[in-house]
C-alpha atoms as a PDB file:
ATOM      1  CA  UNK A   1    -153.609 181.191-132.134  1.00  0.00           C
ATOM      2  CA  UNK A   2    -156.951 180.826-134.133  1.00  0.00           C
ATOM      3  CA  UNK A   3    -160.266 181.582-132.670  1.00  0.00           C
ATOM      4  CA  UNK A   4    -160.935 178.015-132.748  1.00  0.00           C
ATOM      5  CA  UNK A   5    -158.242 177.231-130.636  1.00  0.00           C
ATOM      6  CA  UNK A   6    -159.021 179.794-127.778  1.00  0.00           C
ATOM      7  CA  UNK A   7    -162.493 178.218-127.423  1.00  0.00           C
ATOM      8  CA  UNK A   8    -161.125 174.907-126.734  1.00  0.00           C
ATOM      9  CA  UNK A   9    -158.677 176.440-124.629  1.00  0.00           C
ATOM     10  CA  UNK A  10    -161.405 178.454-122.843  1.00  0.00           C
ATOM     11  CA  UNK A  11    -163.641 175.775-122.616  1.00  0.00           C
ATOM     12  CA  UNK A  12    -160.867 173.036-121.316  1.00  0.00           C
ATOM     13  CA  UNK A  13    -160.085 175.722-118.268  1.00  0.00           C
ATOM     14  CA  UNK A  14    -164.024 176.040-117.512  1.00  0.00           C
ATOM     15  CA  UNK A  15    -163.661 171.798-117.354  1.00  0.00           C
ATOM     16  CA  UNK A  16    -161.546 171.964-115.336  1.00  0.00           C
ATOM     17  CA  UNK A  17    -162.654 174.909-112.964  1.00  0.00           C
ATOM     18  CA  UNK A  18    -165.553 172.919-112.495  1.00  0.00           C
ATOM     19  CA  UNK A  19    -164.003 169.439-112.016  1.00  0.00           C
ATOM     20  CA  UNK A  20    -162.048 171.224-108.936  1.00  0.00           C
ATOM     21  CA  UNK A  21    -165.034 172.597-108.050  1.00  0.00           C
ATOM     22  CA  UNK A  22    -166.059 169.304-106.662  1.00  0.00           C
ATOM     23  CA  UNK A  23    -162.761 169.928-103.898  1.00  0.00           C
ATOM     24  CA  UNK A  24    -162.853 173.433-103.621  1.00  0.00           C
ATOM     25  CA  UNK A  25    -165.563 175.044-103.982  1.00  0.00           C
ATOM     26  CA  UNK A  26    -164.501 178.803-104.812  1.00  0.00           C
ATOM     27  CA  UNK A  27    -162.933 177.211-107.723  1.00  0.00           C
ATOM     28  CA  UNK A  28    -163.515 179.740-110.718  1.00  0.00           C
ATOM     29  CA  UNK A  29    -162.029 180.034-114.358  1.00  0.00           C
ATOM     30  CA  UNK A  30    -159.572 182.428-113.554  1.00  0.00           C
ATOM     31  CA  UNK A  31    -160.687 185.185-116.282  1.00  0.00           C
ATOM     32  CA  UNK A  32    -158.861 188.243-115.692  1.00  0.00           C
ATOM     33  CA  UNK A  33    -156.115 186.047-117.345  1.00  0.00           C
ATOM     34  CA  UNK A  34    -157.333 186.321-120.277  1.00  0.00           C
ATOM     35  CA  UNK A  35    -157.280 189.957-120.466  1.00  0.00           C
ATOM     36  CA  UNK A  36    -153.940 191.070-120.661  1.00  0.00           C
ATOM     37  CA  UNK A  37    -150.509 190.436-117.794  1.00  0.00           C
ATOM     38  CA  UNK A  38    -153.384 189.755-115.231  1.00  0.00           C
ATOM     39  CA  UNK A  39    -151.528 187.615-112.392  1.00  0.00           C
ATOM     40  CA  UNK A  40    -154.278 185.172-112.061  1.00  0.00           C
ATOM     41  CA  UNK A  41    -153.626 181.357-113.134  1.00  0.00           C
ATOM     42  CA  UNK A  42    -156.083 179.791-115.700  1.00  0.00           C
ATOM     43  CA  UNK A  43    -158.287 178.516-112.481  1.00  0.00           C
ATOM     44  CA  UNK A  44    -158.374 180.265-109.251  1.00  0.00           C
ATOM     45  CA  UNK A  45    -160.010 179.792-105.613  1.00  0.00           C
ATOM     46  CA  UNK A  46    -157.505 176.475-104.917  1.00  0.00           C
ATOM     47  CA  UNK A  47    -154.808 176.318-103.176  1.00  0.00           C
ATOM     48  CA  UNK A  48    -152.578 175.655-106.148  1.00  0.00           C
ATOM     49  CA  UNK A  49    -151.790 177.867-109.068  1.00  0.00           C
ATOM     50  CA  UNK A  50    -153.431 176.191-111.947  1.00  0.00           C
ATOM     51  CA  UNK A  51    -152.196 175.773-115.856  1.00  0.00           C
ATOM     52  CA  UNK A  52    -154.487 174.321-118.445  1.00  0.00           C
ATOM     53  CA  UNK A  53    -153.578 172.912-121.567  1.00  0.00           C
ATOM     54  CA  UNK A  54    -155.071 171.013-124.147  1.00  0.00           C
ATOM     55  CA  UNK A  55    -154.349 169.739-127.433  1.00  0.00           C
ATOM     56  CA  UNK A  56    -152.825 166.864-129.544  1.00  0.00           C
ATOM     57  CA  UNK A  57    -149.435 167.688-128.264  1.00  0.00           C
ATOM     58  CA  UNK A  58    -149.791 169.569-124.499  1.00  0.00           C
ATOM     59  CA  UNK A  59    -146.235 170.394-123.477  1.00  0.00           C
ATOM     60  CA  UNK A  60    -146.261 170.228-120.109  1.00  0.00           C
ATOM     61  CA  UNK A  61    -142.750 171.484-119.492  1.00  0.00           C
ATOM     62  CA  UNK A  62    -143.510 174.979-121.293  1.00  0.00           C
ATOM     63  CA  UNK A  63    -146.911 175.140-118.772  1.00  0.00           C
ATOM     64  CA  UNK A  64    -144.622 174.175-116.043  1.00  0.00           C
ATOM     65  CA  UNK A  65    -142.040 177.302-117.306  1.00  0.00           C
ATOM     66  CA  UNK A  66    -144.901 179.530-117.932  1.00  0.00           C
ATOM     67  CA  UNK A  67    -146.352 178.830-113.767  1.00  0.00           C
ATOM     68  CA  UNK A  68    -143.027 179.484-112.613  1.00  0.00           C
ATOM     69  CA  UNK A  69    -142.375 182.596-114.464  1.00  0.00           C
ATOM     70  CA  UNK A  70    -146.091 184.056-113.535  1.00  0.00           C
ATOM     71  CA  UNK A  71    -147.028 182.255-110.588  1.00  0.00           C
ATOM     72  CA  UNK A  72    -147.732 183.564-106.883  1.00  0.00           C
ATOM     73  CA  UNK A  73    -146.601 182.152-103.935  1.00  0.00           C
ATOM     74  CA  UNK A  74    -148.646 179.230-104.531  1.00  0.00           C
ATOM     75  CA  UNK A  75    -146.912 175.420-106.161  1.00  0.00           C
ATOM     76  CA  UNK A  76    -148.202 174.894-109.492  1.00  0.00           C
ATOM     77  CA  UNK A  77    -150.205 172.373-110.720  1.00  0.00           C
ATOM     78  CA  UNK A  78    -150.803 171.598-114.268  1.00  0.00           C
ATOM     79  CA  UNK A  79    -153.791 170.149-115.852  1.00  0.00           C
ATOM     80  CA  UNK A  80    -153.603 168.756-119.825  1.00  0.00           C
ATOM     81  CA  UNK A  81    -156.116 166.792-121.728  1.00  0.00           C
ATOM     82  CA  UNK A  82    -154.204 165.738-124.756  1.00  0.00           C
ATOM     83  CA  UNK A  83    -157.352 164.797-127.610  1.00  0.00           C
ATOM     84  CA  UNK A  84    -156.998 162.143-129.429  1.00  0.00           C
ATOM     85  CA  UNK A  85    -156.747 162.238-133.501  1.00  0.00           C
ATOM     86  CA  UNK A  86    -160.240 162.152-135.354  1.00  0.00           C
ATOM     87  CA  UNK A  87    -161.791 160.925-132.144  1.00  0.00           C
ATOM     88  CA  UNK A  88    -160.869 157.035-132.320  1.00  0.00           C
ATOM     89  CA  UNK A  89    -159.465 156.700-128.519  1.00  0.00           C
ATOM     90  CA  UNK A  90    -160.763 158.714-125.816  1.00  0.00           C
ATOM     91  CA  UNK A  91    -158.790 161.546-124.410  1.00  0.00           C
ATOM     92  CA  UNK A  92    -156.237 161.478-121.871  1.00  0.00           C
ATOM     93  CA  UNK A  93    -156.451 163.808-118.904  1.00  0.00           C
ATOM     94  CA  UNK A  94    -153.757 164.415-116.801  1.00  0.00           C
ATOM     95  CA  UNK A  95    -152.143 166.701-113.761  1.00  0.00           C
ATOM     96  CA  UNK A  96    -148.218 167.400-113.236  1.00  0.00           C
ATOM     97  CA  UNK A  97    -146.899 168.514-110.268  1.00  0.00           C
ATOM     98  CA  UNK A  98    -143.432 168.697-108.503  1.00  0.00           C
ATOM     99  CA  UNK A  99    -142.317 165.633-106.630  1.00  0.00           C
ATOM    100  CA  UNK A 100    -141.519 167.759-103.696  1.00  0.00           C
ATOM    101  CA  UNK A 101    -144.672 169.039-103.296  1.00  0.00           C
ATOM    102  CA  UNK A 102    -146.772 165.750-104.095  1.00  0.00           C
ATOM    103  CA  UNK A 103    -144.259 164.090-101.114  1.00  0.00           C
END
C-alpha cells in the first residue's frame, strides 16, 4: 500500500473517530493499530469494535472478515466512505453491521 494511501486511510479513521465522538465521547483513533498485531480496532472508546475503510471500491465483507478474525468481545461495526471518481458526485458514507445485533 503506497504512502498515499495510508494517509487517506489514516485520515478517514481520524473522520470517523471524531464523527463518533459526537456519541461517545472517549472515542479515539485507535493508534496502537497501526503499529504492528496491536488488538485495538481502527477507533476505540465505543462500545463497538470499529473498521474503517475507504476507497473507490471498500469491500466491506473483507472488513467484516478482518473484525471477526481480530476483534474483542465487542460486535463489529464497519464504517466505509467509498470516493467518488475525479470528484463529480459526492462521496458515499456508510456503516455495516450484523442484523442480529442492529435488531
Amino acid at each position: 500500500m503506497g504512502a498515499r494511501s495510508r494517509r487517506k486511510g489514516a485520515q478517514w479513521e481520524r473522520d470517523v473517530a471524531n464523527r463518533l465522538a459526537e456519541c461517545y465521547p472517549r472515542a479515539i483513533r485507535g493508534v496502537g493499530q497501526a503499529q504492528a498485531d496491536s488488538p485495538l480496532s481502527d477507533v476505540e472508546g465505543t462500545p463497538w469494535w470499529v473498521e474503517c475503510k475507504v476507497g473507490q471500491r471498500p469491500n466491506i465483507y473483507a472488513a467484516i472478515r478482518q473484525s471477526d478474525e481480530a476483534r474483542d468481545d465487542r460486535p463489529w461495526l464497519v464504517v466505509a466512505r467509498k470516493n467518488s471518481p475525479g470528484g463529480s458526485t459526492p462521496s458515499v458514507d456508510t456503516v455495516t453491521m450484523s442484523l442480529d445485533e442492529f435488531a
